[in-house]
Protein backbone atom coordinates (compact mmCIF):
# COMPACT_ATOMS: atom_id res chain seq x y z
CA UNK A 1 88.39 95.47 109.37
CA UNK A 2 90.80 93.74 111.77
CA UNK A 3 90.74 90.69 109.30
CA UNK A 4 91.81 92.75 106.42
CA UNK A 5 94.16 94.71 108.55
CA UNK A 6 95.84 91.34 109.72
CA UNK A 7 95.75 90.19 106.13
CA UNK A 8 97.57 92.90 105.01
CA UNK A 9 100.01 92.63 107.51
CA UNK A 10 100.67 89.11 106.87
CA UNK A 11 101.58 90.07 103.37
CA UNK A 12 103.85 92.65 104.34
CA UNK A 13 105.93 90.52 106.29
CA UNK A 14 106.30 87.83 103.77
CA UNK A 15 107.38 90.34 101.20
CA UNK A 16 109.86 92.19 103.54
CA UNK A 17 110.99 89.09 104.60
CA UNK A 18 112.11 88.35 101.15
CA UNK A 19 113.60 91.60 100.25
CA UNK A 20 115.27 91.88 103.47
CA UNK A 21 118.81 90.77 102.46
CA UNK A 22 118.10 92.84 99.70
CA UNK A 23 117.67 96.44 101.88
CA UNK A 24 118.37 98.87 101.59
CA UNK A 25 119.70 99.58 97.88
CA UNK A 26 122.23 101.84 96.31
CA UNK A 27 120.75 103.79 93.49
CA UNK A 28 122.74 103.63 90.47
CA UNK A 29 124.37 107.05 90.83
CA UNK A 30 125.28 105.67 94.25
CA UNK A 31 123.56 107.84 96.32
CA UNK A 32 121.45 107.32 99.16
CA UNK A 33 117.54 106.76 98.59
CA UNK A 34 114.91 108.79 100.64
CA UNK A 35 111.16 107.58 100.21
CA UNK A 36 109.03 110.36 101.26
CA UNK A 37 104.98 109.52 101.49
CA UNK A 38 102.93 112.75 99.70
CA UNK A 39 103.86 116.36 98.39
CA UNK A 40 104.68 118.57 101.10
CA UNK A 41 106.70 115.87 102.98
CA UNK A 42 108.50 115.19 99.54
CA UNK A 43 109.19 118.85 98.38
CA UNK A 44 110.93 119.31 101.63
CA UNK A 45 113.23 116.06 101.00
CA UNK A 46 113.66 117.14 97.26
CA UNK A 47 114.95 120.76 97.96
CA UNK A 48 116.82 119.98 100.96
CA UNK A 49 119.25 116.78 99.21
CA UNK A 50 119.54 118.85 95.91
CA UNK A 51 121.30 116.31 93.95
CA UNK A 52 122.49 114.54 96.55
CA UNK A 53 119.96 112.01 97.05
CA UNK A 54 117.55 110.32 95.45
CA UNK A 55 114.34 110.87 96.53
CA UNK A 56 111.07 109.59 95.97
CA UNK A 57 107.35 109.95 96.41
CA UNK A 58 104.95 106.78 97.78
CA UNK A 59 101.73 108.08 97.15
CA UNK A 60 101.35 109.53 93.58
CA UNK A 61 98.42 111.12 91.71
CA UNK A 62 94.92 112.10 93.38
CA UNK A 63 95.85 109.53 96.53
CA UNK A 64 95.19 110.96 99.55
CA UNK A 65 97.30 110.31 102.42
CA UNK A 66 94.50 110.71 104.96
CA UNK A 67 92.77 106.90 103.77
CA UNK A 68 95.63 105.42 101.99
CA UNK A 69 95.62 102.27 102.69
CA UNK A 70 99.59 100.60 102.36
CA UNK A 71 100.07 98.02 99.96
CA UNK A 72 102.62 94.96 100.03
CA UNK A 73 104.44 96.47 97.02
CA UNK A 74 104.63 100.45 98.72
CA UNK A 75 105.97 98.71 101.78
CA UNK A 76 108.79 97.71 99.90
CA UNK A 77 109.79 100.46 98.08
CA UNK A 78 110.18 101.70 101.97
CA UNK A 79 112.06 98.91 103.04
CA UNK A 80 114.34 99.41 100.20
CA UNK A 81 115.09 102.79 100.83
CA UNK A 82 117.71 104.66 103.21
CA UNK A 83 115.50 107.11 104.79
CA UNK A 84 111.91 107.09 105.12
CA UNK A 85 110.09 110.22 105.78
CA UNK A 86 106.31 111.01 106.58
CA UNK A 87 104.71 113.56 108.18
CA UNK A 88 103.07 112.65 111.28
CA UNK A 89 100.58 109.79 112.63
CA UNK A 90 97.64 112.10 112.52
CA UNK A 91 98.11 112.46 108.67
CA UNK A 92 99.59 108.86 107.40
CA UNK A 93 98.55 106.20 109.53
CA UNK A 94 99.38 103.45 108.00
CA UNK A 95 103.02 104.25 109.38
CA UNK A 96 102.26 102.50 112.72
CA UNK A 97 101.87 98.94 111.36
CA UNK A 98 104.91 99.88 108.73
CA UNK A 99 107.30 101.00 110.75
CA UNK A 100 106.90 97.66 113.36
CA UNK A 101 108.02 95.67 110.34
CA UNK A 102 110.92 97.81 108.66
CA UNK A 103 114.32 97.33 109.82
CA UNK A 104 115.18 100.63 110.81
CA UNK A 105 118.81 99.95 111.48
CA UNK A 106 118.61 99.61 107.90
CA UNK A 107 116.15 101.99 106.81
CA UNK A 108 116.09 105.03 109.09
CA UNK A 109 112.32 106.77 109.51
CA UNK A 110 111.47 110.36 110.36
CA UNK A 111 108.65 112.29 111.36
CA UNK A 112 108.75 115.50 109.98
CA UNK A 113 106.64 117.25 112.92
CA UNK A 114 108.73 115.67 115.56
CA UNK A 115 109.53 117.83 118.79
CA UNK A 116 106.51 120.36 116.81
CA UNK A 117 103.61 121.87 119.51
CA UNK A 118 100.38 120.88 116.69
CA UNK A 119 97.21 122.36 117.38
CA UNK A 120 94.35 120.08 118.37
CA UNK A 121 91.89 118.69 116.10
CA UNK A 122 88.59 117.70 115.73
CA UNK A 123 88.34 114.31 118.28
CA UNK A 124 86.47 116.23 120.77
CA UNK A 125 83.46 117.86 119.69
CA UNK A 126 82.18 118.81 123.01
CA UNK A 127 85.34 120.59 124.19
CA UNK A 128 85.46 124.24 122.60
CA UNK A 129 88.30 125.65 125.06
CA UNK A 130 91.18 125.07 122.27
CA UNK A 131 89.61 126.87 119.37
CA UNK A 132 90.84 130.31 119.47
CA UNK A 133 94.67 128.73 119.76
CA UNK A 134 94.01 126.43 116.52
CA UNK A 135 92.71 129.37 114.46
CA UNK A 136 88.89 128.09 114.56
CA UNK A 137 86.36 129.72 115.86
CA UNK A 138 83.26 127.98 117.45
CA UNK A 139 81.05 127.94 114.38
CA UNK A 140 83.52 126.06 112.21
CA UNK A 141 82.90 123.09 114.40
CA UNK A 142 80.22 122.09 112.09
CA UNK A 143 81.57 118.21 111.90
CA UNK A 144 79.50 117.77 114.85
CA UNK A 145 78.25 114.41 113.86
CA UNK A 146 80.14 114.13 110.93
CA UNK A 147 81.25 110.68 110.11
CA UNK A 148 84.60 109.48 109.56
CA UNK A 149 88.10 109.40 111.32
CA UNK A 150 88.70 112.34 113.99
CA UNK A 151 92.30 113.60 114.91
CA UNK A 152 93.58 114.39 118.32
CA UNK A 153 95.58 116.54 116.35
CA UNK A 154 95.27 119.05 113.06
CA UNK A 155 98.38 117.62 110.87
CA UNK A 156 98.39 120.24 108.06
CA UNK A 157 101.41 121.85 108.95
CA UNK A 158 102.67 123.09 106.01
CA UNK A 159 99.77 125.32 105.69
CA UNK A 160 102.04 127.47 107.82
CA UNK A 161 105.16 128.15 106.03
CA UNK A 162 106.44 129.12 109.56
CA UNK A 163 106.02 126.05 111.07
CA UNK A 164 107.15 123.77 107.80
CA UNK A 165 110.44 125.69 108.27
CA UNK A 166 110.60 123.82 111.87
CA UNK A 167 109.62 120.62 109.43
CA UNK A 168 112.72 121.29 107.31
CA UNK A 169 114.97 121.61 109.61
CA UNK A 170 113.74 117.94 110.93
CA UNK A 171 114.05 116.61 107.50
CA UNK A 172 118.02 118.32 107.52
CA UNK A 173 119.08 116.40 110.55
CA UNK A 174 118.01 113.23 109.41
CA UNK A 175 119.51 114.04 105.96
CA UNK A 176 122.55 115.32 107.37
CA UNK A 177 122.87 112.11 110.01
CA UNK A 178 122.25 110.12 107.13
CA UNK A 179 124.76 111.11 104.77
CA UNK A 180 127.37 113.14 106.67
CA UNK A 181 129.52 113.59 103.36
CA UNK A 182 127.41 116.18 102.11
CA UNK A 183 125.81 117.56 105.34
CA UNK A 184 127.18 121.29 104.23
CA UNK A 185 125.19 121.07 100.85
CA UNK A 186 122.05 119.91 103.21
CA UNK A 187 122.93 122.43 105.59
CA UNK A 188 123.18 125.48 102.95
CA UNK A 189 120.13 124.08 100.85
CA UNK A 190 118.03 124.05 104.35
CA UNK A 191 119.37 127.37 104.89
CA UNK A 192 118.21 128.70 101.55
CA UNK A 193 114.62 127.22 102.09
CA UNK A 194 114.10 128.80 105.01
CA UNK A 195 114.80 132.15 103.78
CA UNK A 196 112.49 131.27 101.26
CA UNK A 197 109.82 130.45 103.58
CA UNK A 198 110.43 133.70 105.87
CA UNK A 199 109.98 136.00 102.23
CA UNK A 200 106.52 133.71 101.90
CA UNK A 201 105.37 134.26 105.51
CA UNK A 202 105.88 137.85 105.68
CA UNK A 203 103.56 137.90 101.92
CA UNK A 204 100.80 136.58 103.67
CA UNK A 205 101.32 138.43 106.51
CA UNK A 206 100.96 142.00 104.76
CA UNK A 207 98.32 140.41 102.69
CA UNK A 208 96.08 139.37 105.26
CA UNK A 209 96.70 142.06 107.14
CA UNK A 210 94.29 144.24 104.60
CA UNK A 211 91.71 142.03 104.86
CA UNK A 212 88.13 143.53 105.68
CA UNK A 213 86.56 139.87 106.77
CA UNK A 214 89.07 137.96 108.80
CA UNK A 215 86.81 134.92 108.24
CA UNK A 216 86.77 132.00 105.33
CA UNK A 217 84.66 129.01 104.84
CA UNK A 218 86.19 126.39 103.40
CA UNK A 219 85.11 122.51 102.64
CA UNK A 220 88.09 120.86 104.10
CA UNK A 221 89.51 122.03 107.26
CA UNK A 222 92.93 122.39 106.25
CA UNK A 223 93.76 125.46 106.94
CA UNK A 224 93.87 125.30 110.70
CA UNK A 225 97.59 126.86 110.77
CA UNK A 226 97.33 129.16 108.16
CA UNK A 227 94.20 131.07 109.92
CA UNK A 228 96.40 130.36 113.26
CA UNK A 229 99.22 131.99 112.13
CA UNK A 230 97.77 135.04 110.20
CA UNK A 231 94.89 136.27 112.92
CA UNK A 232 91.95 134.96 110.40
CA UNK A 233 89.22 132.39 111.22
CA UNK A 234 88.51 129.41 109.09
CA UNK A 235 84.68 127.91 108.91
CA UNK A 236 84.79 124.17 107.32
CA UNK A 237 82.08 122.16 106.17
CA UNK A 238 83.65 118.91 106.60
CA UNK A 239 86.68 118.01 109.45
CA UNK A 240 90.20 116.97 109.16
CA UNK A 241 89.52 114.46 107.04
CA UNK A 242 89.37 115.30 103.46
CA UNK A 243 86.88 111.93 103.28
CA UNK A 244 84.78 113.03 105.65
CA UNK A 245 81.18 113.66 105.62
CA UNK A 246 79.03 116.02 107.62
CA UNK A 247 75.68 114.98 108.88
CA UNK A 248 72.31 116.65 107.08
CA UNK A 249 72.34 118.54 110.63
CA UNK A 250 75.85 120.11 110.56
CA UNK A 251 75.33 120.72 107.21
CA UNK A 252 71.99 122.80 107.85
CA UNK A 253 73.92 124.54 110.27
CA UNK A 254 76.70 125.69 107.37
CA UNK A 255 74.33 126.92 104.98
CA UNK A 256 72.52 129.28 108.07
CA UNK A 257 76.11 130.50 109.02
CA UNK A 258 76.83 131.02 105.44
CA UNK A 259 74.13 133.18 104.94
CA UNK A 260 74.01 135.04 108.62
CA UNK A 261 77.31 136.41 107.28
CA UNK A 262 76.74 137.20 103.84
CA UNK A 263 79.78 134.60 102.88
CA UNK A 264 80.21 135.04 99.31
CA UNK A 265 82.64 132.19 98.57
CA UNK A 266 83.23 128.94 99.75
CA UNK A 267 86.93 127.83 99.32
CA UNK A 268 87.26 123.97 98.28
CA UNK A 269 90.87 122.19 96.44
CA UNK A 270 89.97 121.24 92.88
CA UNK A 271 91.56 117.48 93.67
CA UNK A 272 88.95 116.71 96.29
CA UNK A 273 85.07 116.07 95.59
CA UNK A 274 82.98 119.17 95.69
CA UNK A 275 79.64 117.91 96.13
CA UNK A 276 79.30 119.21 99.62
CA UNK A 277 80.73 122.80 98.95
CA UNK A 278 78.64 122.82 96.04
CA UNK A 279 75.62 121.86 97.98
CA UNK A 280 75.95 124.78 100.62
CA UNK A 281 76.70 127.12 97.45
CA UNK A 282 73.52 126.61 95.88
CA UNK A 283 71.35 126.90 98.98
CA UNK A 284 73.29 130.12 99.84
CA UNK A 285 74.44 131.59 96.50
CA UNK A 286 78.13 131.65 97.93
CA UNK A 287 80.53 130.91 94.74
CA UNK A 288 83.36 128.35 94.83
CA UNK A 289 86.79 129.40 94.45
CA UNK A 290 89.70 126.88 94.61
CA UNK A 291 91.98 126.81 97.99
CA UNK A 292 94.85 124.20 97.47
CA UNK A 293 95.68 121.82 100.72
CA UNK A 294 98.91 120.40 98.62
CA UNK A 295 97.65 117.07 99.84
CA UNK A 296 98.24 116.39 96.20
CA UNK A 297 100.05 118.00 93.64
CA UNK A 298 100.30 115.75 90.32
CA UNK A 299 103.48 114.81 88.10
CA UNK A 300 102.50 117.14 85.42
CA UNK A 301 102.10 119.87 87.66
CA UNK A 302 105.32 119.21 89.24
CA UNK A 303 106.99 118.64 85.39
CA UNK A 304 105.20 122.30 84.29
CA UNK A 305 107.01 123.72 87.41
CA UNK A 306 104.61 123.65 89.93
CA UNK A 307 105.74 123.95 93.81
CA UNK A 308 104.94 124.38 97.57
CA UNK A 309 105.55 128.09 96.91
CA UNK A 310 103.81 128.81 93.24
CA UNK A 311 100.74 126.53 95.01
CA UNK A 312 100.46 128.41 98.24
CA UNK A 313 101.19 132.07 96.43
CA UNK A 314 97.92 130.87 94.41
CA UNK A 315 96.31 130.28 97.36
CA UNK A 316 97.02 133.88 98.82
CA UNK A 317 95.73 135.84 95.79
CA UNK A 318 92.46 133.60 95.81
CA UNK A 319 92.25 134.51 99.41
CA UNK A 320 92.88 137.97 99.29
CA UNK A 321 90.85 138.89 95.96
């Protein structure tokens, strides 16, 4: 692993050593250019410039930030941008090594969850004093002995549309310090989205209000700050990871809390793999009904007028029905 890390490194510095006098570029229109690395990161960037940037997505299609792995030719479509922005460590981290070789007096980087309290994750298995303040209860921690990469920290914080208004206003500032010639079109965009947001948070809170069961199983546990922030308790099969695996133990353990509680449906994103959900539904007779993470959200969805808030309005009917 450390071979092929050092490898890759090694190829990332030749290449941004070659484009360096290159970096950044002016698009064509002559506005700045703002890489952003997957969906919710970029439909912040995208509704916040407006026209007033160019801004792009790194990871396209069913890639999942969690094990991308950066390539020579991604880390220069970085370097050649103005502003990078990702969304924390915990999610994309690949950023560590890329961000040692950008110039960033050149290319400016910014982590949308910066000065942002996240709840903790799933590295500590033994310690259950932090689940009723991440919205988990202690049967969710069914990962025990799950393999995979743990987090320190749960980085889905767009789940919470509350808390990816605090990401927004991030992604302003670094707009706005940017490009101060149209900081009032950032600021008044920003402004808008946020409204936006507080309309979407106060759906889900009368929505989940009503509901009779306060708990949900799901296959990935993505949904950490939505449970947190509405009062309801999420049960996943699998961690943090969306690549994860639970062991033939923790998964035993699922199927017996599936059925304790008469679960009827098990909640899994139609992107991801849903062997394991599908596993625990046919030992339990729990159907599967599709729960969107907005990990990924394809070009054709986005081109048919898909977005953050037709996605997670989705999500709150399927949760609610």
């Amino acid at each position: 692993m450390k071979r092929k890390l050092s490898a890759l490194l090694a190829s990332l510095v030749l290449v941004l050593g070659l484009l360096a006098p290159l970096a950044p570029t002016v698009s064509a229109a002559g506005k700045k250019k703002v890489m952003t690395t997957f969906y919710p990161v970029y439909y912040l960037a995208q509704r916040i410039a407006g026209d007033k940037a160019e801004v792009s997505m790194l990871l396209e299609g069913n890639q999942d930030a969690h094990d991308y792995e950066m390539s020579a030719r991604d880390a220069a479509k970085v370097q050649t941008s103005d502003l990078f922005i990702y969304q924390d460590d915990e999610m994309e981290h690949f950023v560590e090594d890329l961000t040692k070789l950008l110039d960033t007096d050149k290319t400016k980087v910014q982590k949308t969850t910066e000065g942002i309290e996240l709840l903790k994750g799933d590295a500590d298995h033994e310690d259950h004093d932090h689940e009723a303040e991440s919205g988990q209860s202690g049967e969710e921690h069914h990962e025990e002995g799950e393999e995979g990469h743990h987090h320190e920290f749960d980085p889905h914080t767009w789940m919470d549309p509350m808390t990816y208004a605090k990401q927004a206003e991030n992604v302003k500032k670094a707009l706005v310090a940017l490009d101060p010639e149209n900081a009032s079109t950032y600021e008044a965009n920003a402004a808008s989205l946020t409204e936006d947001l507080k309309k979407l948070d106060q759906e889900f809170k009368d929505a989940t209000s009503k509901l009779s069961d306060k708990n949900f199983v799901v296959q990935h546990a993505a949904f950490g700050y939505l449970a947190h922030a509405y009062g309801i308790e999420q049960h996943a099969i699998t961690g943090i990871s969306s690549t994860a695996e639970p062991s033939a133990a923790a998964l035993a353990k699922m199927q017996a809390f599936v059925k304790e509680h008469n679960t009827k449906v098990i909640f899994v994103d139609p992107s991801l793999d849903d062997a394991i959900a599908k596993t625990v539904a046919s030992a339990t007779g729990a159907e599967l009904r599709p729960l969107r993470t907005l990990e990924t959200v394809s070009a054709e969805e986005i081109a048919a007028g898909a977005d953050y808030f037709s996605l997670m309005r989705e999500n709150l009917a399927n949760l609610t029905k």
